[in-house]
C-alpha atoms as a PDB file:
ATOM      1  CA  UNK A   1      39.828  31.370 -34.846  1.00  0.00           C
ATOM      2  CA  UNK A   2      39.220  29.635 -31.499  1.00  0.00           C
ATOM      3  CA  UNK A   3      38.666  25.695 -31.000  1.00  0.00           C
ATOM      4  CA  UNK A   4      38.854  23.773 -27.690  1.00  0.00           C
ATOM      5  CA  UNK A   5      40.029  20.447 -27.151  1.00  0.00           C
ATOM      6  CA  UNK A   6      38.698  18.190 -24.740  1.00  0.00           C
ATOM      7  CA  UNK A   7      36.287  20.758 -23.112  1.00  0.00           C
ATOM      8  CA  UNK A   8      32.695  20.196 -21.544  1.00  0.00           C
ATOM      9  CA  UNK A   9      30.942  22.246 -23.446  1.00  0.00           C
ATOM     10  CA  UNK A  10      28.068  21.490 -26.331  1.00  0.00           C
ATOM     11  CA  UNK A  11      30.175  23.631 -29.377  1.00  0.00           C
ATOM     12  CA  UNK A  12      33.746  22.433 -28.515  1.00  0.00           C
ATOM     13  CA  UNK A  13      35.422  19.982 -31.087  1.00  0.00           C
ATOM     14  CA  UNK A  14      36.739  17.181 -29.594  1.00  0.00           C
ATOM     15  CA  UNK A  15      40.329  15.210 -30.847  1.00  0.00           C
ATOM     16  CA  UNK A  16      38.546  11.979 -29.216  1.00  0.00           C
ATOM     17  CA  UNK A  17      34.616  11.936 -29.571  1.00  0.00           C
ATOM     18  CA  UNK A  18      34.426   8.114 -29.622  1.00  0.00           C
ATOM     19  CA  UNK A  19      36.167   7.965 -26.202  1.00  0.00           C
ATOM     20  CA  UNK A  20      34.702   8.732 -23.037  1.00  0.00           C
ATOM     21  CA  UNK A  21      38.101   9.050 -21.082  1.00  0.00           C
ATOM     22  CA  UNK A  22      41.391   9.543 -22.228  1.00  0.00           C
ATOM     23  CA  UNK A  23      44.651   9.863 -20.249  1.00  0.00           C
ATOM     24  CA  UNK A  24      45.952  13.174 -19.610  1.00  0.00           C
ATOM     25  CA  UNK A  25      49.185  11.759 -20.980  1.00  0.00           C
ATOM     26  CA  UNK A  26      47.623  11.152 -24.128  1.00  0.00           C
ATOM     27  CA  UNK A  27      46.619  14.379 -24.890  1.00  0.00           C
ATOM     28  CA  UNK A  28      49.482  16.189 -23.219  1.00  0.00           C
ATOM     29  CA  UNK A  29      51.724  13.897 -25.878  1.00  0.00           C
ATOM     30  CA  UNK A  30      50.140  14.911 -28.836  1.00  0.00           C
ATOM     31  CA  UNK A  31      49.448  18.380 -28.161  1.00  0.00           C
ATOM     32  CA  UNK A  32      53.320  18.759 -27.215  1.00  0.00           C
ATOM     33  CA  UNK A  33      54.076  17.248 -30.893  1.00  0.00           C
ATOM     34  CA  UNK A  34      51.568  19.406 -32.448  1.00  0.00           C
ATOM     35  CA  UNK A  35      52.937  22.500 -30.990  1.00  0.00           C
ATOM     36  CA  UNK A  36      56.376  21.168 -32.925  1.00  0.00           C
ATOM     37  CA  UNK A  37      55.113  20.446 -35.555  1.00  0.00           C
ATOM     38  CA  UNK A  38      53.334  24.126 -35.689  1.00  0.00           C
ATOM     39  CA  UNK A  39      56.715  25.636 -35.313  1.00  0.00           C
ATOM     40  CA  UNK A  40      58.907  23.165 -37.723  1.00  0.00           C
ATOM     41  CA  UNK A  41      56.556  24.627 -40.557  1.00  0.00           C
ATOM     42  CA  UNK A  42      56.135  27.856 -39.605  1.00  0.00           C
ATOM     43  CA  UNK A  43      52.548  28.341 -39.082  1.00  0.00           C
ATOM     44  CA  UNK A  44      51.258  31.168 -36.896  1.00  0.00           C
ATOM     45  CA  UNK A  45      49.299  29.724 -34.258  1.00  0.00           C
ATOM     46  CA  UNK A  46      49.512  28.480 -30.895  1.00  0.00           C
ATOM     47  CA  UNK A  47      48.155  26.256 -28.962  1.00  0.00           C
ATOM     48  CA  UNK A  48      47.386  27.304 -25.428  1.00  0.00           C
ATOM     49  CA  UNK A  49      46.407  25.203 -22.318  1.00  0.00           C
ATOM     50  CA  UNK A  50      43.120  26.346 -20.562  1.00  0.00           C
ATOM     51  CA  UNK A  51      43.676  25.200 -17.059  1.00  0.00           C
ATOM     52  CA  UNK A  52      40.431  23.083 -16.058  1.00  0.00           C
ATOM     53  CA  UNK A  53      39.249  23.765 -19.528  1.00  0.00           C
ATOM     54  CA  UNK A  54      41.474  21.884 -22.025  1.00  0.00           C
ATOM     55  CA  UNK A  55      43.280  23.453 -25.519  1.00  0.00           C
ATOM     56  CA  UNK A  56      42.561  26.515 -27.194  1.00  0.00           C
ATOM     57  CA  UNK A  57      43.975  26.773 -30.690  1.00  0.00           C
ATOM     58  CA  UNK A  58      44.686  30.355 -31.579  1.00  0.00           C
ATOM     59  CA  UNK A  59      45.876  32.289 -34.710  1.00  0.00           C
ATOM     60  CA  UNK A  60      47.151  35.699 -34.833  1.00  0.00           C
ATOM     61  CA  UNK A  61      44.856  39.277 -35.954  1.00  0.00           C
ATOM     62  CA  UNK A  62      46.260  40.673 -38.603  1.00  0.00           C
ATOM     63  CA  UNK A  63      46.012  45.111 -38.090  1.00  0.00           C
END
């Protein structure tokens, strides 16, 4: 499963559709709690920065 946050593209989901702009602080912020929020509980996924791109939410394959 792949989702991107804050991308340019038509099929992305966005965290913010309402907004036109929002601070790079913002969404560094909540990303960063996110991520330890992820790991607190456990879950097996990460959330990885696409330079120039935004956030790509990734869970593992399983063989």
């Amino acid at each position: 499963m792949h989702t991107l946050l804050g991308a340019a593209r038509p099929d992305d989901c966005y965290t913010w559709p309402e907004k036109e702009h929002i601070d790079a602080s913002t969404v560094n912020l909540v990303v960063s709690r996110q991520r330890r929020k992820l790991a607190r509980e456990g879950i097996e996924v990460r959330i990885d920065t696409i330079s120039r791109d935004g956030y790509q939410l990734t869970s593992p394959t399983f063989d």
